[in-house]
Protein backbone atom coordinates (compact mmCIF):
# COMPACT_ATOMS: atom_id res chain seq x y z
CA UNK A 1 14.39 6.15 17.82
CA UNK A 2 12.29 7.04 14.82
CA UNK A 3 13.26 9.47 12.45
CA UNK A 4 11.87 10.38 9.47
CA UNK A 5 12.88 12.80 6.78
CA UNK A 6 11.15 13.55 4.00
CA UNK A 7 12.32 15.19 0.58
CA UNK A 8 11.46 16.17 -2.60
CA UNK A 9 8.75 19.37 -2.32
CA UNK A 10 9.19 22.30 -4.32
CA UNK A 11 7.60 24.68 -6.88
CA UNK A 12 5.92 23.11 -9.64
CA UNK A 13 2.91 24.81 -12.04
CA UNK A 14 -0.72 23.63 -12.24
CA UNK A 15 -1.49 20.42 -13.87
CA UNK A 16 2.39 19.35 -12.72
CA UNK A 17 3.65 16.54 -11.20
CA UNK A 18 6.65 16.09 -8.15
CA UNK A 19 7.52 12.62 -6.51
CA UNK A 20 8.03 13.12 -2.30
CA UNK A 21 10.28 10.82 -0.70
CA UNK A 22 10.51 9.67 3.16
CA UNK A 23 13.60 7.92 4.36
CA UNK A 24 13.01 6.42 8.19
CA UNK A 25 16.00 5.49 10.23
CA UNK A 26 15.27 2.53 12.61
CA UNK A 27 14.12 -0.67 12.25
CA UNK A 28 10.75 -0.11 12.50
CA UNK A 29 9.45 0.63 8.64
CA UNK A 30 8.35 -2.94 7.57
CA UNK A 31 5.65 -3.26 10.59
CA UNK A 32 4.85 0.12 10.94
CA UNK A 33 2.05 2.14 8.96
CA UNK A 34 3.10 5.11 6.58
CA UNK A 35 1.68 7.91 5.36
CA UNK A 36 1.56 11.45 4.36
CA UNK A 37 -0.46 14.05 5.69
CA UNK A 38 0.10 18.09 4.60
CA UNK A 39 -1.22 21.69 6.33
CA UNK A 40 -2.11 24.71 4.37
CA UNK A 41 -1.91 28.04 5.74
CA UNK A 42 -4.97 28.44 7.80
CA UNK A 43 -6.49 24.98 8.03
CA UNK A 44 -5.55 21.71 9.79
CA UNK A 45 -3.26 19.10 8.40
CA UNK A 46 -5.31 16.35 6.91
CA UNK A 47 -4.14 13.01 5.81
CA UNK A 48 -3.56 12.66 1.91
CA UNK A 49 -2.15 8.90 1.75
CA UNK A 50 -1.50 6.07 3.52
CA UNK A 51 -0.02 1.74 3.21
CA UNK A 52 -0.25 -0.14 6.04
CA UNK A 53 2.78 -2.85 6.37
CA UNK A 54 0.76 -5.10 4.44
CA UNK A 55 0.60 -2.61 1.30
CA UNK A 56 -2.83 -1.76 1.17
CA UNK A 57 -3.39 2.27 0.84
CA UNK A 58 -6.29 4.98 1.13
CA UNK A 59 -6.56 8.18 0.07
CA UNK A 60 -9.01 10.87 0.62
CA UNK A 61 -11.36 11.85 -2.39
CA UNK A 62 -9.63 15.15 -2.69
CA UNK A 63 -6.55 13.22 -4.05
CA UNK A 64 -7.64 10.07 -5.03
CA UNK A 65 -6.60 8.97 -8.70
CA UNK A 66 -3.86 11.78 -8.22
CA UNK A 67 -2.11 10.65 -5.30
CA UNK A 68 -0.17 7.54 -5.17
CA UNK A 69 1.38 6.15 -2.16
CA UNK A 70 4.34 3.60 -2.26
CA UNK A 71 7.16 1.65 -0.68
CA UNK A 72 10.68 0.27 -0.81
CA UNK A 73 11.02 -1.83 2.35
CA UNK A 74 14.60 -2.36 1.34
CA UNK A 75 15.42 1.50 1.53
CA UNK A 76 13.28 2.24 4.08
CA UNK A 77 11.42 4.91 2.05
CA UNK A 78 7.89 6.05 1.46
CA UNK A 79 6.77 7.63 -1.58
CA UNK A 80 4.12 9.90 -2.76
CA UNK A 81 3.64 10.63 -6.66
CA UNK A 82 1.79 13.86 -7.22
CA UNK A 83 0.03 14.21 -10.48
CA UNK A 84 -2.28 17.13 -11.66
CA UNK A 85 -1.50 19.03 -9.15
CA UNK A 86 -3.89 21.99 -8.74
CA UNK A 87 -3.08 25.53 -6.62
CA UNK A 88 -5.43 23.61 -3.48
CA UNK A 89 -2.64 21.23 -3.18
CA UNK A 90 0.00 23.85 -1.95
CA UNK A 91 0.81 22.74 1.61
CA UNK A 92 3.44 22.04 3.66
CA UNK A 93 3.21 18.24 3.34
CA UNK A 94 4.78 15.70 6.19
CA UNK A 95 5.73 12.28 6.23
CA UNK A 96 4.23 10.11 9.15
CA UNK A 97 4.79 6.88 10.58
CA UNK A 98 3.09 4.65 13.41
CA UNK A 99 2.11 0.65 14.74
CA UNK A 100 -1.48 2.33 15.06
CA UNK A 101 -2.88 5.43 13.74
CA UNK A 102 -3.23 8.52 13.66
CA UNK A 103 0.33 8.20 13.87
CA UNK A 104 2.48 9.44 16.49
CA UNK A 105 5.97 9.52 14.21
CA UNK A 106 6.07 12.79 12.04
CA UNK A 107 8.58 13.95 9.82
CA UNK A 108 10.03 18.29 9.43
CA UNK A 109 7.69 18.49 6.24
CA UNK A 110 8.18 19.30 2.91
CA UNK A 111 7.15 22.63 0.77
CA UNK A 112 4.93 22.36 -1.90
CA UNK A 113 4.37 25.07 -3.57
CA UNK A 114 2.05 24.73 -6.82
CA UNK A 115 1.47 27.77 -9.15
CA UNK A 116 -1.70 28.48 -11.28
């Protein structure tokens, strides 16, 4: 069974930075894609990062030379690094997980929160 459980969210002010973490249970990680998607009040979740089992990632241009997706295959985590973060990036932000996506693994979510 796949279970993920992310970390990390939180209040933070404009221009800030927080690091969210995703630990998966199962044996699953190294094949399977990861990523993070987050949902703001009001508007559909929308995908913010993802590496594929080789390590190649994507990001949207909304966060793109903010966002940074990465690994540790050993701890069976995913990270996102959050820099300059800006009020548009409050969310509730999830961790996801899947062989093929859109994924079909998801995580509780995460608050974060950013102040201007």
């Amino acid at each position: 069974q796949v279970q993920l459980v992310e970390s990390g969210g939180g209040l933070v002010q404009a221009g800030g930075s927080l690091r969210l973490s995703c630990v998966a249970s199962g044996s699953f990680f190294s094949i399977h894609t990861m990523g993070w998607y987050r949902q703001a009040p009001g508007k559909q979740r929308e995908s913010v990062a993802l590496i594929t089992r080789y390590g190649a990632t994507d990001y949207p241009d909304s966060v793109k030379g903010r966002f940074t997706i990465s690994k540790d295959n050993a701890k069976n985590t995913v990270y996102l690094q959050m820099n300059s973060l800006t009020p548009e990036d409050t969310a509730v932000y999830y961790c996801a997980s899947g062989i093929t996506w859109p994924p079909n693994y998801w995580g509780q979510g995460t608050q974060v929160t950013v102040s201007s």
